[in-house]
C-alpha atoms as a PDB file:
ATOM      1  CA  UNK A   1     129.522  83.438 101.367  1.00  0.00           C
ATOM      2  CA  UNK A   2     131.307  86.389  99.506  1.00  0.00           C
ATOM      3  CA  UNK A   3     128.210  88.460  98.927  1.00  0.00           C
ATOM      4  CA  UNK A   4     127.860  92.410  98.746  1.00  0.00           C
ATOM      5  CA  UNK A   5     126.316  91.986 102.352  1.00  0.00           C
ATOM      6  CA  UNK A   6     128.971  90.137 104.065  1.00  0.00           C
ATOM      7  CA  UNK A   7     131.293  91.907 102.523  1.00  0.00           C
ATOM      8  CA  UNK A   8     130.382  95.323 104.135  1.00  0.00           C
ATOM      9  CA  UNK A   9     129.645  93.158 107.389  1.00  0.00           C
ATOM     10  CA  UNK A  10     132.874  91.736 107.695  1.00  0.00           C
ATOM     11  CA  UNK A  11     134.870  95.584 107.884  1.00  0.00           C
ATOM     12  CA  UNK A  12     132.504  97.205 109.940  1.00  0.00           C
ATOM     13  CA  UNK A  13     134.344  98.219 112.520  1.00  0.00           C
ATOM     14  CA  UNK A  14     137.733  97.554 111.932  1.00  0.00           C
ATOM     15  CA  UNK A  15     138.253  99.516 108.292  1.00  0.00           C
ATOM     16  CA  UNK A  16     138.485 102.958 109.844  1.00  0.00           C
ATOM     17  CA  UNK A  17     138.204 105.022 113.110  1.00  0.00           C
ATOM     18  CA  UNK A  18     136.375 107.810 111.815  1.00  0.00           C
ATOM     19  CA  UNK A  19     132.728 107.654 112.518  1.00  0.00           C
ATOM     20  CA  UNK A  20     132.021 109.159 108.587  1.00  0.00           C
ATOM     21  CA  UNK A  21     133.297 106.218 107.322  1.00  0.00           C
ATOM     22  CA  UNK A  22     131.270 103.766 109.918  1.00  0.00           C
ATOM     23  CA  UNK A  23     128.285 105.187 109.524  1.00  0.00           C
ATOM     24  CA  UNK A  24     128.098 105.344 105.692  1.00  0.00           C
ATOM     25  CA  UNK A  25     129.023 101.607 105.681  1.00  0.00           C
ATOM     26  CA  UNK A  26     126.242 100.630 107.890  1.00  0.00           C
ATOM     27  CA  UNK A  27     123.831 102.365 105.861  1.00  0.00           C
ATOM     28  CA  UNK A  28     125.396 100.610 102.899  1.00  0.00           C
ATOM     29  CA  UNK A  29     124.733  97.363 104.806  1.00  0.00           C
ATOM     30  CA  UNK A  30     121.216  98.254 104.935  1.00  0.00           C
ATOM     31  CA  UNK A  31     120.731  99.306 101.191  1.00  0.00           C
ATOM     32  CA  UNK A  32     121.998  96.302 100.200  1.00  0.00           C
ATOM     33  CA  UNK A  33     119.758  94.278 102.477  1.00  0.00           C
ATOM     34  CA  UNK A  34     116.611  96.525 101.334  1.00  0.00           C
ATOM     35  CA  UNK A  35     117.386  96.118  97.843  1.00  0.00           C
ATOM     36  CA  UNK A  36     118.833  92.416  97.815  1.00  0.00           C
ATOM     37  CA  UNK A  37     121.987  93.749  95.959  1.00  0.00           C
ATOM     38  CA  UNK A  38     124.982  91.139  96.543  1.00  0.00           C
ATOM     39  CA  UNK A  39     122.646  88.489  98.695  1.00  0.00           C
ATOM     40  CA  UNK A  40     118.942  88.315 100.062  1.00  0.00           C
ATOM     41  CA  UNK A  41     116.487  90.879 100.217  1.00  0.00           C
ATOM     42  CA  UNK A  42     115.417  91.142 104.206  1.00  0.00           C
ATOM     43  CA  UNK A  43     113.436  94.721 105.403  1.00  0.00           C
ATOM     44  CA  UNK A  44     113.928  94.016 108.981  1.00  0.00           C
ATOM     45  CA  UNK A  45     117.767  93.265 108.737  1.00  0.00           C
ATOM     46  CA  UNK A  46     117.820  96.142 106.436  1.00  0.00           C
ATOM     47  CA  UNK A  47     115.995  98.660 109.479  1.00  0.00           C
ATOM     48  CA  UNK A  48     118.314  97.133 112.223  1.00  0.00           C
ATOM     49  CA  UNK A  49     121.532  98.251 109.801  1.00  0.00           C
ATOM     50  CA  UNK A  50     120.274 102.183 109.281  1.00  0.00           C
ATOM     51  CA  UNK A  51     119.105 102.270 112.958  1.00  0.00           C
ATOM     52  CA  UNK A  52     122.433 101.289 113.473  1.00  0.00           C
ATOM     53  CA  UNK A  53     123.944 104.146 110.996  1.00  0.00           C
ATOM     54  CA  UNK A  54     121.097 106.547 112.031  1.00  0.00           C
ATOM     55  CA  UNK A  55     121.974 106.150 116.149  1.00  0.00           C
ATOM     56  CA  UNK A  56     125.181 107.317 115.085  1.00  0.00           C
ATOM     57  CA  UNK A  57     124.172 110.067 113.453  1.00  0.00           C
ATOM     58  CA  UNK A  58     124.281 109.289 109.591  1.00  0.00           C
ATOM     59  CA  UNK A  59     120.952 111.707 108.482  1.00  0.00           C
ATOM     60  CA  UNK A  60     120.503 109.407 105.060  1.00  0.00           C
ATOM     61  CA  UNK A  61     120.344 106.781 107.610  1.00  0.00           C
ATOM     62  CA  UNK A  62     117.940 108.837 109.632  1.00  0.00           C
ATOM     63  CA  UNK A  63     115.980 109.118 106.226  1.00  0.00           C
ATOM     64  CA  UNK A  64     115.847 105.240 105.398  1.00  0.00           C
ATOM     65  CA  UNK A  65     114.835 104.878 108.540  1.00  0.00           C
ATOM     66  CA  UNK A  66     112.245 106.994 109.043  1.00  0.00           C
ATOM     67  CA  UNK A  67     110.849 105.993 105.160  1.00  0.00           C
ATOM     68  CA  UNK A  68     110.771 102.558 106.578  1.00  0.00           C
ATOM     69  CA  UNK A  69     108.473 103.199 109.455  1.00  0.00           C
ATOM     70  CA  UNK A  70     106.467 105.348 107.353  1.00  0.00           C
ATOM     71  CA  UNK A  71     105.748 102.556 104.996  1.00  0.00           C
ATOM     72  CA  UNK A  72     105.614  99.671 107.093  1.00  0.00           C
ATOM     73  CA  UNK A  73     109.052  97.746 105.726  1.00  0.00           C
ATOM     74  CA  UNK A  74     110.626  95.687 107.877  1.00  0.00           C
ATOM     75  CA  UNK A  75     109.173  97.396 110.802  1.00  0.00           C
ATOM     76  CA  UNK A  76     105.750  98.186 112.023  1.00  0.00           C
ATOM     77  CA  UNK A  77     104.434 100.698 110.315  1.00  0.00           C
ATOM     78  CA  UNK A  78     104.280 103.910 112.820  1.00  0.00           C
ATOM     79  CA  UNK A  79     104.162 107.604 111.968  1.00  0.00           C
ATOM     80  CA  UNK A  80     105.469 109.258 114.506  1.00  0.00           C
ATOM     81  CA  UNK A  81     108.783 107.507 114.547  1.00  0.00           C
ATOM     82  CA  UNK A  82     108.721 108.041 111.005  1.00  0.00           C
ATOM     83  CA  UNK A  83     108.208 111.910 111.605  1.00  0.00           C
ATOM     84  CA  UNK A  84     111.538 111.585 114.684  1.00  0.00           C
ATOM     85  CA  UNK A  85     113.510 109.922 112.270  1.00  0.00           C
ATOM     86  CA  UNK A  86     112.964 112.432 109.001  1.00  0.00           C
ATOM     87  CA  UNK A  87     113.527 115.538 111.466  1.00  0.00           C
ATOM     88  CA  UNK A  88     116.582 114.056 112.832  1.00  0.00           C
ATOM     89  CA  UNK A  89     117.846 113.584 108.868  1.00  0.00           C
ATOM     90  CA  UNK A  90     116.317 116.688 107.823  1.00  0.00           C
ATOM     91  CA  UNK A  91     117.556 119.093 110.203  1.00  0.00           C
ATOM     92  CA  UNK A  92     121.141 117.839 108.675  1.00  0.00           C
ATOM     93  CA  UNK A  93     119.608 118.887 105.631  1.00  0.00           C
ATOM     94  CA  UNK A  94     119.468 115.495 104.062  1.00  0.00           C
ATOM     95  CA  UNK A  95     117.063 115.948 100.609  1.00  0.00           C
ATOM     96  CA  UNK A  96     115.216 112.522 101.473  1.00  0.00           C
ATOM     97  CA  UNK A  97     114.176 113.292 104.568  1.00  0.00           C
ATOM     98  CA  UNK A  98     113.384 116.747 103.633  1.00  0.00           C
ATOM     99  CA  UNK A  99     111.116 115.608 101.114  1.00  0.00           C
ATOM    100  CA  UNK A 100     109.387 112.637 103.105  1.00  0.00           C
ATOM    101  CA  UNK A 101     108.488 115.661 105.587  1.00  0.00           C
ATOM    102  CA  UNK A 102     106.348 117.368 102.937  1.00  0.00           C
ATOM    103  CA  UNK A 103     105.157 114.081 102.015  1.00  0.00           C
ATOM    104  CA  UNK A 104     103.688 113.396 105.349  1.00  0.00           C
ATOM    105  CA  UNK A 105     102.669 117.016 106.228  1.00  0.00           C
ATOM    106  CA  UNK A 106     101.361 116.671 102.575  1.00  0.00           C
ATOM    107  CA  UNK A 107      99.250 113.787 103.738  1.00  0.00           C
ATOM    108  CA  UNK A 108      98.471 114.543 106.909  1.00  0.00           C
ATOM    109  CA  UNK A 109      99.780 111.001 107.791  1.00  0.00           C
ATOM    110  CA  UNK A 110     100.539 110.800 111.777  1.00  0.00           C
ATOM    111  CA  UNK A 111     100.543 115.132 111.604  1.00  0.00           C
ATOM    112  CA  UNK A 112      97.540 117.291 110.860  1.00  0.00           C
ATOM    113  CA  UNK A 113      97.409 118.384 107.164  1.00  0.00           C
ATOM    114  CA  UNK A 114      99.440 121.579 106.534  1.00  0.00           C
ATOM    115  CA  UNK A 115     100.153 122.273 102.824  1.00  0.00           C
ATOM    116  CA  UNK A 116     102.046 124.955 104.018  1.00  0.00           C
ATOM    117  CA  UNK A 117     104.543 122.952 105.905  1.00  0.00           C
ATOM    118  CA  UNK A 118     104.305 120.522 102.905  1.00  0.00           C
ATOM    119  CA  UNK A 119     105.678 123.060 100.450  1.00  0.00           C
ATOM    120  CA  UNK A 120     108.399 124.190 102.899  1.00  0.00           C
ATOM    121  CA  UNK A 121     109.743 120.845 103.225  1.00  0.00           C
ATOM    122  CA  UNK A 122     109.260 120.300  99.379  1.00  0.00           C
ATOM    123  CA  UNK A 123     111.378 123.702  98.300  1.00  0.00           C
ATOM    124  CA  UNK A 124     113.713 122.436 100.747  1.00  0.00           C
ATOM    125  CA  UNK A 125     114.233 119.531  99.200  1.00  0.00           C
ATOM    126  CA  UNK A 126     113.969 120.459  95.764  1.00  0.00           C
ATOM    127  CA  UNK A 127     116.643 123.303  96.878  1.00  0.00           C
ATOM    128  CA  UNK A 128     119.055 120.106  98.195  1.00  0.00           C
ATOM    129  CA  UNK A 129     118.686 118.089  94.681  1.00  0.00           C
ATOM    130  CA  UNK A 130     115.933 116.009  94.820  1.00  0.00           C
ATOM    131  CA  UNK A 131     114.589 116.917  91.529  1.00  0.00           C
ATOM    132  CA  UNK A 132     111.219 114.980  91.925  1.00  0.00           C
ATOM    133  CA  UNK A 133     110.449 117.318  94.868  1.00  0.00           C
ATOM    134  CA  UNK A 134     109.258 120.364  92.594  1.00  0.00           C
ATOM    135  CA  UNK A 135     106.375 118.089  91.486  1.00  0.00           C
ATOM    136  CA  UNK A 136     105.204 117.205  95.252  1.00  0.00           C
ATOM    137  CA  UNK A 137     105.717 121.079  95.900  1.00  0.00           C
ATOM    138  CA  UNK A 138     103.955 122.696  93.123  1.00  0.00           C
ATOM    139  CA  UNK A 139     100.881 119.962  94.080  1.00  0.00           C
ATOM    140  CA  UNK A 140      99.927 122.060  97.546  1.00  0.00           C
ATOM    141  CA  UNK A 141      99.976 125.529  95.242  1.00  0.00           C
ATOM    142  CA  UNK A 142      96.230 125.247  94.824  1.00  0.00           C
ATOM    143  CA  UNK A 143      95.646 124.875  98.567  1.00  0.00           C
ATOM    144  CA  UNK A 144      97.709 128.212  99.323  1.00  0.00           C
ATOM    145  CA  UNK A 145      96.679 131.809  98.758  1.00  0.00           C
ATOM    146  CA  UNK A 146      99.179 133.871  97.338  1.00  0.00           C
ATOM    147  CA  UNK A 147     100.129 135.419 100.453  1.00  0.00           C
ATOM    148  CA  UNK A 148     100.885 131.755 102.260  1.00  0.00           C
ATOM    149  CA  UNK A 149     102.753 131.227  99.104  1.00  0.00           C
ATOM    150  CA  UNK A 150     104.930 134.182  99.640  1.00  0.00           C
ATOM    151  CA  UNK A 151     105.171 133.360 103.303  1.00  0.00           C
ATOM    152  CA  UNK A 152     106.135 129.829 102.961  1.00  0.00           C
ATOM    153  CA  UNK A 153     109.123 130.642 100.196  1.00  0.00           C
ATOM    154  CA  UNK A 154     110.332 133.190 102.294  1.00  0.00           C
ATOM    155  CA  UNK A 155     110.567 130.409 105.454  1.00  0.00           C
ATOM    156  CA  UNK A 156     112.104 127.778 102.979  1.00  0.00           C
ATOM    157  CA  UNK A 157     114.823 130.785 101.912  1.00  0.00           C
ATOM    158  CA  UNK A 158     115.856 131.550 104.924  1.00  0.00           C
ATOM    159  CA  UNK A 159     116.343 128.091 106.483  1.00  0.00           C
ATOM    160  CA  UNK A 160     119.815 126.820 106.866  1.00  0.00           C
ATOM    161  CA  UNK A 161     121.397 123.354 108.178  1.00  0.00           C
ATOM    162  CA  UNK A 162     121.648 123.330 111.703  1.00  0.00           C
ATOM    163  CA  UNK A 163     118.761 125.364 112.052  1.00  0.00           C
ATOM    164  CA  UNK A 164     115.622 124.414 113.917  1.00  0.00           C
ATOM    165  CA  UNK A 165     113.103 123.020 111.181  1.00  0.00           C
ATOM    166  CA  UNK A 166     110.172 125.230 110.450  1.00  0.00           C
ATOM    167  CA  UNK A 167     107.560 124.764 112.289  1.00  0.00           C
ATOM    168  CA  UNK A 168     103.641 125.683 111.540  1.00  0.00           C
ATOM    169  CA  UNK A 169     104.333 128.161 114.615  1.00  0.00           C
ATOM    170  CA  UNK A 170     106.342 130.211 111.971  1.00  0.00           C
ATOM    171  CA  UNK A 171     103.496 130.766 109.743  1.00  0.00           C
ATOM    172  CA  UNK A 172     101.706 133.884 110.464  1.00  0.00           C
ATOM    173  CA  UNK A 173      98.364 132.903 108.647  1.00  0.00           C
ATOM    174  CA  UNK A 174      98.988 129.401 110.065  1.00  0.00           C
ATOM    175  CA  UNK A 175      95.866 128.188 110.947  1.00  0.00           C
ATOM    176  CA  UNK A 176      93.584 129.037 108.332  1.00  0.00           C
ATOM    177  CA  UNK A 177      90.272 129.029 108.006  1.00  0.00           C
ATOM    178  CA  UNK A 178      90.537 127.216 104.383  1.00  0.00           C
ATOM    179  CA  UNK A 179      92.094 123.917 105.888  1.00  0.00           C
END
């Protein structure tokens, strides 16, 4: 069957040496089974391909990954291997997994609440790209004086890949009182 899945499946491993070019192709293998493009649509084969791409290293990978254990696709559903996998991706600096982090730290799903953390993550990801981060950002305004507002944008500014993530330990005002 010449389908968009077996035809990433079938170079794998012999198309190239360099691990860039493995690991994007194994995360290719699972968008197209999450999505169903070029054959069927399958959410566990899809997890098995990005852990596969996300072992190795690939941080959209790490992402997909992590999304997919957030929501319960094609694995069971499990928060703190979501929150593993979006670090590992977001301390490349990958905008997806930047974004989930505010998401969960938004939700306090598997983490404690911190709308703090939640914009950090957010400006970090709106800073990478990801447009449709500003409007998860801007939501945790109203939970943040304007001093943990300054704070916060200051921590997102100075952040750079291959940094350690922030952490709620680099919030001065972190906890407060309001939360």
């Amino acid at each position: 069957m010449k389908d968009g899945v077996s035809i990433y499946t079938n170079g794998i491993f012999m198309s190239s040496s360099k691990n860039r070019i493995r690991w994007i192709k194994l995360n290719n293998v699972g968008i197209n089974y999450e999505t169903g493009f070029g054959g069927v649509q399958d959410n566990s084969k899809a997890a098995k391909w990005y852990r596969s791409a996300a072992q190795s290293g690939h941080a959209n990978a790490q992402a997909q990954l992590g999304l997919m254990y957030e929501k319960g696709k094609g694995v069971a559903q499990n928060y703190l291997k979501a929150m593993k996998w979006q670090e590992l991706g977001a301390a490349k600096g990958d905008a997806l997994a930047l974004h989930r982090l505010g998401i969960i730290y938004g939700n306090g799903k598997g983490v404690a609440r911190n709308p703090a953390m939640a914009y950090i993550f957010s400006s970090l990801a709106y800073a990478r790209g990801l447009d449709n981060a500003e409007n998860n950002r801007d939501s945790y305004i109203e939970d943040l004086t304007r001093d943990q507002i300054a704070e916060t944008q200051k921590i997102a500014s100075e952040w750079k890949i291959g940094a350690p993530l922030p952490t709620s330990g680099d919030l001065s005002t972190y906890p407060w009182e309001a939360l």
